[in-house]
C-alpha atoms as a PDB file:
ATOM      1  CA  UNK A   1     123.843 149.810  91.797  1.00  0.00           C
ATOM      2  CA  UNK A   2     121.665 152.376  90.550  1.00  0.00           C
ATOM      3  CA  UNK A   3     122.303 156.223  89.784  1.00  0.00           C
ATOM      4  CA  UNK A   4     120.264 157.261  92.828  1.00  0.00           C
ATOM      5  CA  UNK A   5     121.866 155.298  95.585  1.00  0.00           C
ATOM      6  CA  UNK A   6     125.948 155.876  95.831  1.00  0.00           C
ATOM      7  CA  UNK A   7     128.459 152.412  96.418  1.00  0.00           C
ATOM      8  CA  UNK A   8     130.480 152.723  99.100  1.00  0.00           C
ATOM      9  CA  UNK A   9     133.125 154.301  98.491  1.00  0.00           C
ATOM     10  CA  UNK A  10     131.263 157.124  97.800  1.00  0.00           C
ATOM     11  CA  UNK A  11     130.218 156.812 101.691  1.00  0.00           C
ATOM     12  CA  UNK A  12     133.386 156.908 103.223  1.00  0.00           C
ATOM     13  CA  UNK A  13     135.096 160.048 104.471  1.00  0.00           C
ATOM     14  CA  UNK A  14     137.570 161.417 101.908  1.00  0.00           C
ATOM     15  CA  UNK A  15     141.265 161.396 103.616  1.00  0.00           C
ATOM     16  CA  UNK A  16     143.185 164.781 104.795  1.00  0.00           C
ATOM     17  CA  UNK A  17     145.549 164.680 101.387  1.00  0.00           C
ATOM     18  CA  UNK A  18     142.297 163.771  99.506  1.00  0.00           C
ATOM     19  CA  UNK A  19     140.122 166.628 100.982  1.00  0.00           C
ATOM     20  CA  UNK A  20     142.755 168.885 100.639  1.00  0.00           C
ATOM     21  CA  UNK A  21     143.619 167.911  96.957  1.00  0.00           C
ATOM     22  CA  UNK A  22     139.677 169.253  96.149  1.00  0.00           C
ATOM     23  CA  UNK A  23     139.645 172.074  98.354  1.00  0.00           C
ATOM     24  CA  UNK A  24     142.703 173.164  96.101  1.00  0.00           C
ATOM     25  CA  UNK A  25     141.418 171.838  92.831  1.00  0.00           C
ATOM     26  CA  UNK A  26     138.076 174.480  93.468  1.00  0.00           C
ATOM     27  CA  UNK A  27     140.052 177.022  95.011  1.00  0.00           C
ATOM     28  CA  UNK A  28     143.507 176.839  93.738  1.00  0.00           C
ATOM     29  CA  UNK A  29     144.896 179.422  96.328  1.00  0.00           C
ATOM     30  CA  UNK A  30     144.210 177.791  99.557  1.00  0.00           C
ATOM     31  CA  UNK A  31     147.019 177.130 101.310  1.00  0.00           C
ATOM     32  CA  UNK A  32     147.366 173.150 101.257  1.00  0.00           C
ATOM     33  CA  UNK A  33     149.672 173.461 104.208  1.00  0.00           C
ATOM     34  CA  UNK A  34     147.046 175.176 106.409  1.00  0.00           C
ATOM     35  CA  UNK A  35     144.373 173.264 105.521  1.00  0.00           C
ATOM     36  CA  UNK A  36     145.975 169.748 106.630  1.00  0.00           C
ATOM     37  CA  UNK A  37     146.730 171.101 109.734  1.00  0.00           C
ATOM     38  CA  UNK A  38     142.911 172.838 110.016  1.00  0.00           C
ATOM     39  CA  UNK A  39     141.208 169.989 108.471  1.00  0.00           C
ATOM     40  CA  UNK A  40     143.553 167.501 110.620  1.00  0.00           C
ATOM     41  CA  UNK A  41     142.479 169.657 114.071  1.00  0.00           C
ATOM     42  CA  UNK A  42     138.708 170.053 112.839  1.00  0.00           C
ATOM     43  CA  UNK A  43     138.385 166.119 112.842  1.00  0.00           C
ATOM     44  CA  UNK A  44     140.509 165.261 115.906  1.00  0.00           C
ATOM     45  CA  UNK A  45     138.258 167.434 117.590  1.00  0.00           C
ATOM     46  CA  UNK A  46     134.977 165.810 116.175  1.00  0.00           C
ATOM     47  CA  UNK A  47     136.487 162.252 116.597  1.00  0.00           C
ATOM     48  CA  UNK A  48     137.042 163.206 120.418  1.00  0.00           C
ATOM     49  CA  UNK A  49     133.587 164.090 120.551  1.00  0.00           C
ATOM     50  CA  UNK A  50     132.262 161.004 119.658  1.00  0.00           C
ATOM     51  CA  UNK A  51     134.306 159.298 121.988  1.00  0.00           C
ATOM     52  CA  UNK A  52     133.566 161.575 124.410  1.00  0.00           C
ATOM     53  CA  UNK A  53     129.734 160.809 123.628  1.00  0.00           C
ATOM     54  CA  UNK A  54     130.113 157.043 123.404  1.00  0.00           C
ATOM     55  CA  UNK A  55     131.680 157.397 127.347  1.00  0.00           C
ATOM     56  CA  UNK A  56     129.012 159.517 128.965  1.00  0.00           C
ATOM     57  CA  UNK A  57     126.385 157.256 127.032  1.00  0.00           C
ATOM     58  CA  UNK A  58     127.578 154.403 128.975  1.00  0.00           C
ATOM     59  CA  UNK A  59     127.484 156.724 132.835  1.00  0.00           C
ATOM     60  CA  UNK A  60     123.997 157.723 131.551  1.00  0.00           C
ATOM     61  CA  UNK A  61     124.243 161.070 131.133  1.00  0.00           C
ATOM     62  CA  UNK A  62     124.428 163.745 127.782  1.00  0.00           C
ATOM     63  CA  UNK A  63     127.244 166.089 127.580  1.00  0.00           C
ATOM     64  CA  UNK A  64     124.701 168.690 128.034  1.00  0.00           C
ATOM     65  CA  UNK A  65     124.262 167.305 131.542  1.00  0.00           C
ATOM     66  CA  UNK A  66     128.271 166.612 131.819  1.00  0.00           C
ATOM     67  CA  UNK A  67     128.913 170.971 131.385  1.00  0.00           C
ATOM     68  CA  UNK A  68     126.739 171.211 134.452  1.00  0.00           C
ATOM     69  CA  UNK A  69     128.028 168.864 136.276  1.00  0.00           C
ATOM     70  CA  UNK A  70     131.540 170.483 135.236  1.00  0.00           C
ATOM     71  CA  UNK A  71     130.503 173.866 136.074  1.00  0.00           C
ATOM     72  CA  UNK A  72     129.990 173.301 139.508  1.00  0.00           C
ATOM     73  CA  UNK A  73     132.797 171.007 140.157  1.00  0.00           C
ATOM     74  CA  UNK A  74     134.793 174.176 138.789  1.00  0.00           C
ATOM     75  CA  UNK A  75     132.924 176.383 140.929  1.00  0.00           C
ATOM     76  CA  UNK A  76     134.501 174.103 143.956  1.00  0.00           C
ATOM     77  CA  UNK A  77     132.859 173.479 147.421  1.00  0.00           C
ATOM     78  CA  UNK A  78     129.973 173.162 148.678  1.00  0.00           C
ATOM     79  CA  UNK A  79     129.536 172.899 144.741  1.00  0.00           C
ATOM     80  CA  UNK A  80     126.552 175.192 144.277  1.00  0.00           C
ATOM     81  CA  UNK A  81     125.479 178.078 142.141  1.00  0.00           C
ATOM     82  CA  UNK A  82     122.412 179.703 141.079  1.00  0.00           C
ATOM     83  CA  UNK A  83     120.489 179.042 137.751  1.00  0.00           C
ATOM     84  CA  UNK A  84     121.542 181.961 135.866  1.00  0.00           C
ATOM     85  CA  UNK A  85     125.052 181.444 137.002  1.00  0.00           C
ATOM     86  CA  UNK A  86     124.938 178.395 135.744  1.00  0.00           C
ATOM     87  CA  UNK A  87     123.324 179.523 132.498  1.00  0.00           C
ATOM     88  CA  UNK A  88     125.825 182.211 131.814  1.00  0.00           C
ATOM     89  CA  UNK A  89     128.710 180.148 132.397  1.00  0.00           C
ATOM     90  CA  UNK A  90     127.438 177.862 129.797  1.00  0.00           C
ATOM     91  CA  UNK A  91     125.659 179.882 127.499  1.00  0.00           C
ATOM     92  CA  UNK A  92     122.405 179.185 127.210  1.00  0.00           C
ATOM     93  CA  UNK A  93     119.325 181.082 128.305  1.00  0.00           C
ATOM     94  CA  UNK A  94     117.504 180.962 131.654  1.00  0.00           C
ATOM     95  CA  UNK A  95     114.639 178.919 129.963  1.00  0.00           C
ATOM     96  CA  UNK A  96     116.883 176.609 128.384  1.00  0.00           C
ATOM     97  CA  UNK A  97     118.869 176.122 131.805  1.00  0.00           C
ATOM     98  CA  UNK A  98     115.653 175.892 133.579  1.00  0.00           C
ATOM     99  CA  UNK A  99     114.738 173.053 131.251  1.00  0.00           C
ATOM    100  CA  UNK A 100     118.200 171.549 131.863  1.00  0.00           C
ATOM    101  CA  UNK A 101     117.911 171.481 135.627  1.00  0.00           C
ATOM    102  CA  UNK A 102     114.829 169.819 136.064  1.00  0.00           C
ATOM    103  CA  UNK A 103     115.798 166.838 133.793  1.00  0.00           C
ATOM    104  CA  UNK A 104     119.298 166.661 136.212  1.00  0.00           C
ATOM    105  CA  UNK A 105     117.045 167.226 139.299  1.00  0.00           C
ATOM    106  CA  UNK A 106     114.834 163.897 138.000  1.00  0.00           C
ATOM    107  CA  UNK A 107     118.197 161.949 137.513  1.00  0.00           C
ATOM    108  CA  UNK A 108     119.738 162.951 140.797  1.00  0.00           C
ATOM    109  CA  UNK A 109     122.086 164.620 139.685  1.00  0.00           C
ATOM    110  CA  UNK A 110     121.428 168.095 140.972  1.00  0.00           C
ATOM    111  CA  UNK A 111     119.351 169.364 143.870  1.00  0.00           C
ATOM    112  CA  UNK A 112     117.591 172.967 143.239  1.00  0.00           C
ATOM    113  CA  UNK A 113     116.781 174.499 146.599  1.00  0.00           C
ATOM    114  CA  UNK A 114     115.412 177.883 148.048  1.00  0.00           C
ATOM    115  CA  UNK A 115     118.517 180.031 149.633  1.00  0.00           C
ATOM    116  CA  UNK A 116     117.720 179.682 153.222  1.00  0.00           C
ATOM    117  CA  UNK A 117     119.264 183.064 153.923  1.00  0.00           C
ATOM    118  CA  UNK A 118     117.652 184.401 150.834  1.00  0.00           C
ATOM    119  CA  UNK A 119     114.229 182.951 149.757  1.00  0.00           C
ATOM    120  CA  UNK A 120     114.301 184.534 146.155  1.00  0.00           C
ATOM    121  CA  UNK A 121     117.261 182.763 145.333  1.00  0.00           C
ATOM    122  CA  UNK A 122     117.434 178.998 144.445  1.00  0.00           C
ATOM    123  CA  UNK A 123     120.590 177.174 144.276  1.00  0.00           C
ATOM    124  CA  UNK A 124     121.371 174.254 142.279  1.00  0.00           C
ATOM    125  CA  UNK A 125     124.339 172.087 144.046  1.00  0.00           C
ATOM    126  CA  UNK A 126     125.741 168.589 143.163  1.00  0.00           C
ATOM    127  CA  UNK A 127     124.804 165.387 144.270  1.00  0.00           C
ATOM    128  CA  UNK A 128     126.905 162.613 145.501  1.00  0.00           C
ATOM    129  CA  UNK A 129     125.432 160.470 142.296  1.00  0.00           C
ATOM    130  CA  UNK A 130     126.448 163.821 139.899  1.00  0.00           C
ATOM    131  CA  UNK A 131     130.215 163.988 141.039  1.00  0.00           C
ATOM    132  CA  UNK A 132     130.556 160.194 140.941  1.00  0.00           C
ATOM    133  CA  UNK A 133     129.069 160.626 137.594  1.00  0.00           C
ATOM    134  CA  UNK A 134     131.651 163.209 136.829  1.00  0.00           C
ATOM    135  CA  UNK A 135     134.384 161.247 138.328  1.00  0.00           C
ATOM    136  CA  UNK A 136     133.964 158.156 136.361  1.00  0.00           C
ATOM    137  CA  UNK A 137     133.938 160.695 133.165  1.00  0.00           C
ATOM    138  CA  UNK A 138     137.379 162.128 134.399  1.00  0.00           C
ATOM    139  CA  UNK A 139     138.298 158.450 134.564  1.00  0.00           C
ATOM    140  CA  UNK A 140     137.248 156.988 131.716  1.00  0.00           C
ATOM    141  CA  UNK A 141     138.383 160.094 129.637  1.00  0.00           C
ATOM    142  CA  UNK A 142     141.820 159.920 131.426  1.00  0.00           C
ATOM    143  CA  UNK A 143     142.273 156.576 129.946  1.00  0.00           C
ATOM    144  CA  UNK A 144     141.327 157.828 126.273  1.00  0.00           C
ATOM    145  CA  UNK A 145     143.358 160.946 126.232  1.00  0.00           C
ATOM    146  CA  UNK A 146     146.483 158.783 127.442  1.00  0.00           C
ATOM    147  CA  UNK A 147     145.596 156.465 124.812  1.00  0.00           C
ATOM    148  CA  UNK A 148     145.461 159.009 121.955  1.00  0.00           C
ATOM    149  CA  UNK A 149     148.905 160.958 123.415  1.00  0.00           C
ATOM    150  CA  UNK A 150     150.515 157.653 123.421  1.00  0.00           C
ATOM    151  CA  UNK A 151     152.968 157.992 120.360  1.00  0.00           C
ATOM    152  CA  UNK A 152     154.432 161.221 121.435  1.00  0.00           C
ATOM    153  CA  UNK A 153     157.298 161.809 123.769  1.00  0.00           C
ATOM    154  CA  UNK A 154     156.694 163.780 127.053  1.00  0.00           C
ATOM    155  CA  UNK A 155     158.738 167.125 124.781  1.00  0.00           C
ATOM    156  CA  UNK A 156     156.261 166.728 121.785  1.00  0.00           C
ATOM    157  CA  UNK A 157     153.587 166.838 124.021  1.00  0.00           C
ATOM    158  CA  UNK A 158     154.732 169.908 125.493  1.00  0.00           C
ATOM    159  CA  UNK A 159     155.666 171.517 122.405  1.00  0.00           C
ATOM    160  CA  UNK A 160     152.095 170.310 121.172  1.00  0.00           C
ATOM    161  CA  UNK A 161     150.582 172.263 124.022  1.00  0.00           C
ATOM    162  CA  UNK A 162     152.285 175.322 123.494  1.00  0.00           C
ATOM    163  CA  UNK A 163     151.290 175.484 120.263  1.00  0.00           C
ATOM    164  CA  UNK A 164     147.785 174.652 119.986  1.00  0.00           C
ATOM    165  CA  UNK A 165     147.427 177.532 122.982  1.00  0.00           C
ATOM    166  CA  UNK A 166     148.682 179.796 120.668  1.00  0.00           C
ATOM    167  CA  UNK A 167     146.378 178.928 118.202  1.00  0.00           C
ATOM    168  CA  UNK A 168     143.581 178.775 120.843  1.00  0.00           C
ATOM    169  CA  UNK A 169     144.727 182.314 122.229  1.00  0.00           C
ATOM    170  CA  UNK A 170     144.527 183.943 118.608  1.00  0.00           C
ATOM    171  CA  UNK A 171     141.000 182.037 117.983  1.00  0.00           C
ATOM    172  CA  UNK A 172     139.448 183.529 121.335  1.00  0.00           C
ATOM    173  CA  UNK A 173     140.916 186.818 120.549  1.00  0.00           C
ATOM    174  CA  UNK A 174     139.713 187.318 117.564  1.00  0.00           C
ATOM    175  CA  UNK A 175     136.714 185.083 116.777  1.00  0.00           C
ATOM    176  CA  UNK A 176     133.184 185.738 119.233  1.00  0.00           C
ATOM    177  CA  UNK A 177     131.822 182.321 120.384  1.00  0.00           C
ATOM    178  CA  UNK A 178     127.811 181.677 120.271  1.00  0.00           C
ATOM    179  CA  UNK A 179     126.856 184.426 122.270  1.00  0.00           C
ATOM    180  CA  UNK A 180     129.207 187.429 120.532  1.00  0.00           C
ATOM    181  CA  UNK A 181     131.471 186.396 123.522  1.00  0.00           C
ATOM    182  CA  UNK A 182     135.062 186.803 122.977  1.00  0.00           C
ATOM    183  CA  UNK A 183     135.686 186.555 126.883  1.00  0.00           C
ATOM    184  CA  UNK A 184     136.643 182.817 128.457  1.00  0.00           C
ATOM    185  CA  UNK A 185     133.779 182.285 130.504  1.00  0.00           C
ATOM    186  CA  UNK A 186     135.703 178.945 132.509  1.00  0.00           C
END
């Protein structure tokens, strides 16, 4: 092995406790309590990504394409809104959405049509193909997050909850997201 390449244990991802042992060797204030529970959240959240990922991979669709499709599910039926709806509720700008749409439109997953009642307007609605899309997401996520809850009781699940919407609530309150937003936009 040479000096240029690293072995592989040099590859791997350090542990919580091992993380948490250099974070506080650098910075010997930090809190090692905290930053378990922070670094423990930070890659739950990243690991649930992936799998996340790995699942819509396998429907054929992004998760870029997944927050449209959940944006008008949430909007409920006829499940339609227009493009700059669509691109404030998820953040991104009307080129960007624009962009979006016509990939979705390609893959069926969308329909963008003229307002009949108003020709300026154009309104993006769901296809059947995009909510069974969605559906089988909702599905095969069920599975996972029932999976990864499976070693708590129904009352540490609930006290689980509670807390991490706390710690959501404080977050939101206090921390703007992308967009200098500190408003839930759901």
């Amino acid at each position: 092995m040479t000096a240029d390449k690293p072995g592989p244990a040099a590859l791997r991802e350090l542990g919580i406790a091992e993380q948490v042992a250099v974070y506080q060797r650098e910075f010997p204030t930090v809190d090692p309590q905290v930053e378990t529970i922070v670094q423990t959240l930070s890659r739950v959240a990243r690991r649930m990504g992936v799998a996340y990922s790995r699942q819509l991979t396998v429907l054929g669709i992004t998760s870029a394409e997944w927050e449209v499709l959940k944006a008008l599910v949430v909007a409920g039926s006829p499940y339609q809104l227009g493009p700059g709806e669509l691109a404030k509720r998820l953040g991104l700008t009307p080129a960007a959405m624009t962009h979006r749409i016509d990939r979705m439109v390609a893959e069926d997953l969308v329909t963008r049509e003229r307002d009949e009642t108003n020709r300026v307007r154009v309104i993006i609605e769901l296809t059947e193909n995009g909510r069974d899309k969605w559906l089988e997401s909702m599905r095969m996520a069920a599975v996972f997050e029932e999976e990864l809850l499976q070693d708590l009781a129904a009352e540490e699940r609930s006290v689980l909850s509670g807390m991490l919407a706390r710690m959501l609530r404080r977050i939101e309150e206090t921390q703007p997201d992308a967009l200098g937003r500190t408003d839930d936009l759901a």
